[in-house]
Protein backbone atom coordinates (compact mmCIF):
# COMPACT_ATOMS: atom_id res chain seq x y z
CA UNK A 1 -0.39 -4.92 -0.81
CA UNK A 2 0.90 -8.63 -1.63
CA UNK A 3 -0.18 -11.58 -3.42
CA UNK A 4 2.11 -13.50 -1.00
CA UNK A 5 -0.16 -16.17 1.18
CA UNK A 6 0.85 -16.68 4.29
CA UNK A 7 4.12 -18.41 5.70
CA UNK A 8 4.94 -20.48 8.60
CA UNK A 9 8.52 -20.19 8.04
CA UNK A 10 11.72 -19.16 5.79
CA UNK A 11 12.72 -22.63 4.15
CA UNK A 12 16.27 -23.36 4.80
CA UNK A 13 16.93 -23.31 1.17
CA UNK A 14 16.25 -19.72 1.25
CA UNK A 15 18.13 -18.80 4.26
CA UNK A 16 21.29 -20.16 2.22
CA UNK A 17 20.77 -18.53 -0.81
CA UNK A 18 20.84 -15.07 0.38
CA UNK A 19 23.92 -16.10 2.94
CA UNK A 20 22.75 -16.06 6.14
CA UNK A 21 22.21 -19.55 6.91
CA UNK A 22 22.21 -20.52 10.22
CA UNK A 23 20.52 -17.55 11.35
CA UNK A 24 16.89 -18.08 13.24
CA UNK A 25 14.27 -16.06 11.07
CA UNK A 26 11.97 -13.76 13.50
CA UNK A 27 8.43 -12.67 11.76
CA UNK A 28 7.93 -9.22 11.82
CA UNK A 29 4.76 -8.03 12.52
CA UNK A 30 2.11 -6.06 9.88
CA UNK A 31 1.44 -6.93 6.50
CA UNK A 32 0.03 -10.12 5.11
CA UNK A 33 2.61 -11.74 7.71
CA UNK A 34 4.48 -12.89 5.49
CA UNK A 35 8.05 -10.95 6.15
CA UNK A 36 10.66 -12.14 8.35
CA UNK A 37 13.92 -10.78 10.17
CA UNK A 38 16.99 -12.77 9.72
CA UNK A 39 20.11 -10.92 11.28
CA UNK A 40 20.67 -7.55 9.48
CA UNK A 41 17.84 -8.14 6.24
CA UNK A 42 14.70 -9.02 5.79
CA UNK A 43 13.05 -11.57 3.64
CA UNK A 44 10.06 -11.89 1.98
CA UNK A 45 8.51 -14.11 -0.26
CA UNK A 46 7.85 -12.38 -3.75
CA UNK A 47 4.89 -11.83 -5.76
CA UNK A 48 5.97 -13.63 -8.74
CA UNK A 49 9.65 -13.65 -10.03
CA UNK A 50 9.06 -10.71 -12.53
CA UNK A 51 7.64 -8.94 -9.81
CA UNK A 52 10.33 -9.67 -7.31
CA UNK A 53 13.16 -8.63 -9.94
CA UNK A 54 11.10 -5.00 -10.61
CA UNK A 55 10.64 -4.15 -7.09
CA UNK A 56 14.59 -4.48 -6.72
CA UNK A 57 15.45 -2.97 -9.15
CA UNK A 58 13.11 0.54 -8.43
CA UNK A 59 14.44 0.34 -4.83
CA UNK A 60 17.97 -0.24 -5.95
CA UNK A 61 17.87 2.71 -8.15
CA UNK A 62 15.63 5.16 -6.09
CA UNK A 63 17.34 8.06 -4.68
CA UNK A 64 16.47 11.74 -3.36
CA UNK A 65 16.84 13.77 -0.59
CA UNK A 66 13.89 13.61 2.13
CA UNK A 67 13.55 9.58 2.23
CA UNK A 68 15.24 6.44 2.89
CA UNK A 69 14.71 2.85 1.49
CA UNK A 70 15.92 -0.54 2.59
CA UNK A 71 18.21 -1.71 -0.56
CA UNK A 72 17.59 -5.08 -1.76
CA UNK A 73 20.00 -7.60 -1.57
CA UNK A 74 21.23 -10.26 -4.45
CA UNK A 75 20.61 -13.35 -3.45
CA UNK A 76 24.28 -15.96 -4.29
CA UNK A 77 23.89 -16.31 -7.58
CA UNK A 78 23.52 -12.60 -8.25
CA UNK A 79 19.61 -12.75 -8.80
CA UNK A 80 17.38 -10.26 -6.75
CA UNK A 81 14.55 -13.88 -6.35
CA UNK A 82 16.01 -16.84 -5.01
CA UNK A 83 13.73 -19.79 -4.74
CA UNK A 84 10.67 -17.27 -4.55
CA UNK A 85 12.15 -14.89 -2.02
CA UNK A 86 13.70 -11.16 -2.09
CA UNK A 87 15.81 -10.15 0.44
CA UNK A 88 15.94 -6.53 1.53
CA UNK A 89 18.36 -4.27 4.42
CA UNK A 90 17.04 -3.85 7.47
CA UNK A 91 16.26 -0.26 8.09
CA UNK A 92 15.66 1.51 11.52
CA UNK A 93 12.50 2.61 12.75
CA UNK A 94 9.43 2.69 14.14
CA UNK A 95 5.75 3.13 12.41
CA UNK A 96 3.48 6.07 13.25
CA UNK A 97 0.26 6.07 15.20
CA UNK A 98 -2.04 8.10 13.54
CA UNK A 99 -5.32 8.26 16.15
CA UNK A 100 -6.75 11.30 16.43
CA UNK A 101 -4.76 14.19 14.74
CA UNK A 102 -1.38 12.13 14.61
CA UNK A 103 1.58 14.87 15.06
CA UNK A 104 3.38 12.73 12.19
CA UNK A 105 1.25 13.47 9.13
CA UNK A 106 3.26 16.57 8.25
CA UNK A 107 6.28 14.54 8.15
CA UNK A 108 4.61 11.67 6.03
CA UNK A 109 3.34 14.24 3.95
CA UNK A 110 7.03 15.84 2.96
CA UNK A 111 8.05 12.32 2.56
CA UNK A 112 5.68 10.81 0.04
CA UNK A 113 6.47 13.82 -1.82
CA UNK A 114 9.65 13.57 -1.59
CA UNK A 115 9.58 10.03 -2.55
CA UNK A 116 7.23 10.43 -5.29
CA UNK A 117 9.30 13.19 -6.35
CA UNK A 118 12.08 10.56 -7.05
CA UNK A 119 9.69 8.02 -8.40
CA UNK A 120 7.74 10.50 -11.06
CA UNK A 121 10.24 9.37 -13.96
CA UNK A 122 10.51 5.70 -13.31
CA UNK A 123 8.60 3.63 -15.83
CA UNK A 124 6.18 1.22 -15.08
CA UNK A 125 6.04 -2.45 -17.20
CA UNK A 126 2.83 -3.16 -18.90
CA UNK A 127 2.82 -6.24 -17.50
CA UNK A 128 1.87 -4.94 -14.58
CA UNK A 129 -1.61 -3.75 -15.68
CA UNK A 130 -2.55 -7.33 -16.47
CA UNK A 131 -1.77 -8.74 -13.23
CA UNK A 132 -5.29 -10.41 -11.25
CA UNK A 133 -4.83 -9.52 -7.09
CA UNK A 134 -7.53 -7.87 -4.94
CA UNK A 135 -5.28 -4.81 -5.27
CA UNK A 136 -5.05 -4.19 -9.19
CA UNK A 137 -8.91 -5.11 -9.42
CA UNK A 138 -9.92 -2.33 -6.62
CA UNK A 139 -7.59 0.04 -8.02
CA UNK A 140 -9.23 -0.36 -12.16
CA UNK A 141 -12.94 -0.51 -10.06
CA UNK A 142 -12.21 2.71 -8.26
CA UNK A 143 -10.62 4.34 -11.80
CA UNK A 144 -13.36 3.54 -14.14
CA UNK A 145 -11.32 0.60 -15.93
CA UNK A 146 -13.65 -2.09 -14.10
CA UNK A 147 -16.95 -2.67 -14.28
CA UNK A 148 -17.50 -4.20 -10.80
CA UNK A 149 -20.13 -6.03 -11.78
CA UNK A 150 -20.88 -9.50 -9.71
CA UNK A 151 -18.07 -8.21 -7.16
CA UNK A 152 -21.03 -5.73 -6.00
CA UNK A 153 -23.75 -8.66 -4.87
CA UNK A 154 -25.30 -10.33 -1.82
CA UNK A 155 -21.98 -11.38 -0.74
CA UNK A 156 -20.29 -8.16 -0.72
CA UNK A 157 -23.25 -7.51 2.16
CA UNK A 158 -23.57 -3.67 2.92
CA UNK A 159 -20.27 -2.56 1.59
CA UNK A 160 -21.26 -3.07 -2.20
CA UNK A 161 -23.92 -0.06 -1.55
CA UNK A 162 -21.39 2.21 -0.46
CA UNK A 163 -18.87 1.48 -2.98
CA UNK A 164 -21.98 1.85 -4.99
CA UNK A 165 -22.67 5.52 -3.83
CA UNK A 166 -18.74 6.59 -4.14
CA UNK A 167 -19.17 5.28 -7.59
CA UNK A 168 -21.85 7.54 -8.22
CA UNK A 169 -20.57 10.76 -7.00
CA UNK A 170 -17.16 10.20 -9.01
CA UNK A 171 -16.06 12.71 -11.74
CA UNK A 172 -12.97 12.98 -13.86
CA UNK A 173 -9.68 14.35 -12.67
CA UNK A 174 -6.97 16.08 -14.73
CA UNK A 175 -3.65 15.09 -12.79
CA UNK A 176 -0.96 13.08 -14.08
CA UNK A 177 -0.27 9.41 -13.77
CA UNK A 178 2.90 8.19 -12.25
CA UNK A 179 4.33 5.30 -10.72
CA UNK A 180 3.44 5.20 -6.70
CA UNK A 181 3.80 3.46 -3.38
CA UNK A 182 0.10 3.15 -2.90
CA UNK A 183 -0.05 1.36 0.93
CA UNK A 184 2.03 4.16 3.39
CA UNK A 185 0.07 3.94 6.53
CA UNK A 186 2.23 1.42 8.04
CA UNK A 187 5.26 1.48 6.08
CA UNK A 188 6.70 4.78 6.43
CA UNK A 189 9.06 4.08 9.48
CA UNK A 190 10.20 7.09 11.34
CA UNK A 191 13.41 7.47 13.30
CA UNK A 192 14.37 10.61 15.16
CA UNK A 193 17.35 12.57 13.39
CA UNK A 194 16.97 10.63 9.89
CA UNK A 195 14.66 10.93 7.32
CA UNK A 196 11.53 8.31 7.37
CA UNK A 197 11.83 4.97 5.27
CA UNK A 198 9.57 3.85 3.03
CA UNK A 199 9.29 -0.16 3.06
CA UNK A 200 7.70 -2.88 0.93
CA UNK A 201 6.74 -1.20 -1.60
CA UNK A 202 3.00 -1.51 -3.01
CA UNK A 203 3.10 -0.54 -6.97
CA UNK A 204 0.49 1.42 -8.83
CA UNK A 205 0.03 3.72 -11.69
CA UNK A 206 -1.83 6.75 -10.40
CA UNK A 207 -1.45 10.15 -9.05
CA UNK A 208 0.60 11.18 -7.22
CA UNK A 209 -1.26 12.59 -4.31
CA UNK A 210 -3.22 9.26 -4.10
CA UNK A 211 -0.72 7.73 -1.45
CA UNK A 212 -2.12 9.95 0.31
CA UNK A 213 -5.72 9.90 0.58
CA UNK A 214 -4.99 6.20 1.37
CA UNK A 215 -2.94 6.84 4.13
CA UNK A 216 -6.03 9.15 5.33
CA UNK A 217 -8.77 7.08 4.40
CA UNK A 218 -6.86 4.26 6.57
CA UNK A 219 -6.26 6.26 9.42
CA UNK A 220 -10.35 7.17 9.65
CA UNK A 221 -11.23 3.62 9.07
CA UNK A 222 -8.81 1.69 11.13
CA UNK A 223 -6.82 3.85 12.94
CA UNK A 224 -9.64 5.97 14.96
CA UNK A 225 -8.23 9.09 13.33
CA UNK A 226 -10.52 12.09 13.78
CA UNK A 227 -12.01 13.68 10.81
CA UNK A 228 -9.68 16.63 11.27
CA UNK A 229 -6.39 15.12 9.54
CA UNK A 230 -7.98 15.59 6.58
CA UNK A 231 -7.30 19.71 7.16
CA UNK A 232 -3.78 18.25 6.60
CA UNK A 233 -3.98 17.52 3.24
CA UNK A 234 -6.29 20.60 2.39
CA UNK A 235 -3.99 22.07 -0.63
CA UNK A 236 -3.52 18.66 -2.18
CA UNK A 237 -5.33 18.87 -5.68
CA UNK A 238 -8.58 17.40 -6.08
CA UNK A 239 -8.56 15.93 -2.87
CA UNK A 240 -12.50 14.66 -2.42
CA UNK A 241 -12.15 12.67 -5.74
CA UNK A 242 -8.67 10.99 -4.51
CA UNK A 243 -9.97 10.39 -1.10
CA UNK A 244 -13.37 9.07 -2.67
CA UNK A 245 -11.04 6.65 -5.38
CA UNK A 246 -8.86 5.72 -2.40
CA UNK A 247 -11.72 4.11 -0.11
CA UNK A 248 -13.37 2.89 -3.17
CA UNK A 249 -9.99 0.82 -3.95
CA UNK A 250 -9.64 -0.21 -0.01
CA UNK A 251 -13.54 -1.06 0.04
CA UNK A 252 -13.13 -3.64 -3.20
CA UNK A 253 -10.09 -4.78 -2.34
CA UNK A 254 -12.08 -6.26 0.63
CA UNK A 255 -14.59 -7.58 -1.09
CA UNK A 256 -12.81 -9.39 -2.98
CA UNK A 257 -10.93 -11.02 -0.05
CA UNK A 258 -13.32 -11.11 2.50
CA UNK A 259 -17.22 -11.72 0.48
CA UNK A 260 -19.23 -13.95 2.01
CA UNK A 261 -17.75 -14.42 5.18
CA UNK A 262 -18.00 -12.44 8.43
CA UNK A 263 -15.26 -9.94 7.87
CA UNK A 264 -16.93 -8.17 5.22
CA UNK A 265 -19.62 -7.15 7.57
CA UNK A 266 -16.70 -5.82 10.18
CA UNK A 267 -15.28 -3.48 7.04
CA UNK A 268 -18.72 -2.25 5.92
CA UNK A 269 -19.45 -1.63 9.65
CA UNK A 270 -16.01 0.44 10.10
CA UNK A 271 -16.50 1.86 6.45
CA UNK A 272 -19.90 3.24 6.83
CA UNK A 273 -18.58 6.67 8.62
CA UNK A 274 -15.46 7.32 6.36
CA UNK A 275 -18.24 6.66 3.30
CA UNK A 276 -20.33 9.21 4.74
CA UNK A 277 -17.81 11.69 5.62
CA UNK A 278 -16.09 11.81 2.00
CA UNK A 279 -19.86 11.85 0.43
CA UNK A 280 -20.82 14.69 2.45
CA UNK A 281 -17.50 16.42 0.95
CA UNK A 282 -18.24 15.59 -2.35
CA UNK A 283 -21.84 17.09 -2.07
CA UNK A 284 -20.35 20.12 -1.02
C-alpha cells in the first residue's frame, strides 16, 4: 500500500544523503516498484514527508519477541526523509508462496500476532484519517465511513456488483481498533532459524485480526490458494465479517485505480470466486 508512483531510478542526490553514494541502486521486485537495494539498505521514496517521518519512527520503536523489522535509517542531516526518500536495513529473507494450503500460514499467523501484539499501544495521528489514496478510501468504503457512491458505476464494470453484495451482507462487529500492518501477503519475509520480518509497512486503524483476512483473501484471489486456508484462521473472531471487509477494501481499492480500463475486468474476473465463497459463509 503506497501513494509512491513509479520510479526509474534513485536520484543521485538521494544516494548521498543517506551515505552510500557511489553505490549502483538494484530495484527490488513487488510492490508498486518503487523500492530499491543500494548495498546493505533499502530506499524508498515516501508517501509524503509526515508520512515518511511516522513510519520511522513506529519501526524504530517497535519491539517484541516473535518478529523482526528492518530499522530505518537517518538520512545525513539526522532526518528519517531526505529529498522525498526513507531509507531502511536490509533484512534477510525470502517471501512465502501461499498456493494451495501454503505450509507457512501458521507461522504468519504467530507473527502478525506477535507483531500486532507490539503495535496494539502505538497511537495513530489523526492526520492520517484525512489522507485521499485508493487505500484509505477502500478501507472507510469497506467500514461504513464511505458512501461509495459514483466509485460503484459503469466503469467499475462487474466488480461494483460484488462489492455491492459484500456491502449488503455486512453487520457490525464488536472488536477493538488498533493500529495495523494491513498488506502481509508479500511482506512477511521468512528465513529459516529467525523469526519472519515484517517490511514496508502499510498503516491502518482496524482490528487486529484484519491483517489477516487480507493476507487470505489475497492468497484466494491471486495466489491460487485453495479454499481450505481459511480452516487456518477458524478461531479468529468474527472471521466472515473481516474476510468480507477485507475483499471489500482490496475490491475498491481497485476500482479506484484500475476503472475504466481493462484491468478492472481481470480483478472482477479473479474476484468473482473469493466473492462467492465469503457470501456463501456469511449466509451460513
Amino acid at each position: 500500500m503506497a501513494a509512491s508512483e513509479h520510479v526509474d531510478s534513485v536520484p543521485d542526490g538521494v544516494l548521498a544523503a543517506f551515505g552510500v553514494a557511489g553505490v549502483v541502486p538494484v530495484r527490488l521486485p513487488g510492490g508498486q516498484g518503487t523500492t530499491w537495494l543500494a548495498g546493505q539498505v533499502v530506499l524508498k521514496p515516501a508517501d509524503s514527508v509526515r508520512a515518511g517521518r511516522w513510519f520511522a519512527e513506529v519501526y524504530d520503536g517497535l519491539n517484541g519477541p516473535g518478529f523482526r523489522v528492518p530499522r530505518p535509517v537517518r538520512a545525513v542531516s539526522g532526518d528519517w526523509v531526505a529529498l522525498g526518500w526513507t531509507c531502511w536495513q536490509w533484512v534477510a529473507g525470502t517471501p512465502a508462496d501461499w498456493s494451495a494450503v501454503s505450509p507457512r500460514w501458521p507461522e504468519l499467523i504467530a507473527v502478525s500476532r506477535a507483531l500486532h501484539a507490539a503495535l496494539a499501544g502505538v497511537p495513530v495521528p489523526p492526520w492520517r484519517g484525512t489522507e485521499e489514496n485508493p487505500w484509505v478510501i477502500g478501507d472507510q468504503v469497506a467500514w461504513g465511513e464511505r458512501d461509495p457512491g459514483a466509485l460503484l458505476g459503469p466503469a467499475a464494470g462487474e466488480l461494483a456488483g460484488q462489492v455491492q453484495l459484500l456491502l449488503a451482507a455486512l453487520r457490525p462487529v464488536d472488536l477493538p481498533a488498533q493500529l495495523i500492518h494491513a498488506d502481509l501477503a508479500g511482506n512477511v519475509l521468512f528465513a529459516d532459524g529467525r523469526p519472519p520480518a515484517v517490511i514496508d509497512f502499510s498503516p491502518l486503524e482496524r482490528p487486529a485480526g484484519l491483517p489477516l483476512a487480507v493476507v487470505a483473501v489475497d492468497a484466494l484471489q491471486w495466489h491460487e490458494a485453495l479454499p481450505e486456508v481459511l480452516d487456518q484462521l477458524a478461531d479468529e473472531p468474527e472471521l466472515d465479517q473481516l474476510l468480507a471487509r477485507a475483499l471489500i477494501y482490496r475490491h475498491v481499492t481497485e476500482i479506484v485505480r484500475r476503472a475504466g480500463t481493462p484491468g478492472i475486468d481481470r480483478v472482477a474476473r479473479a474476484g468473482q470466486p473469493v466473492t462467492d465463497l465469503v457470501l456463501t459463509r456469511l449466509a451460513r
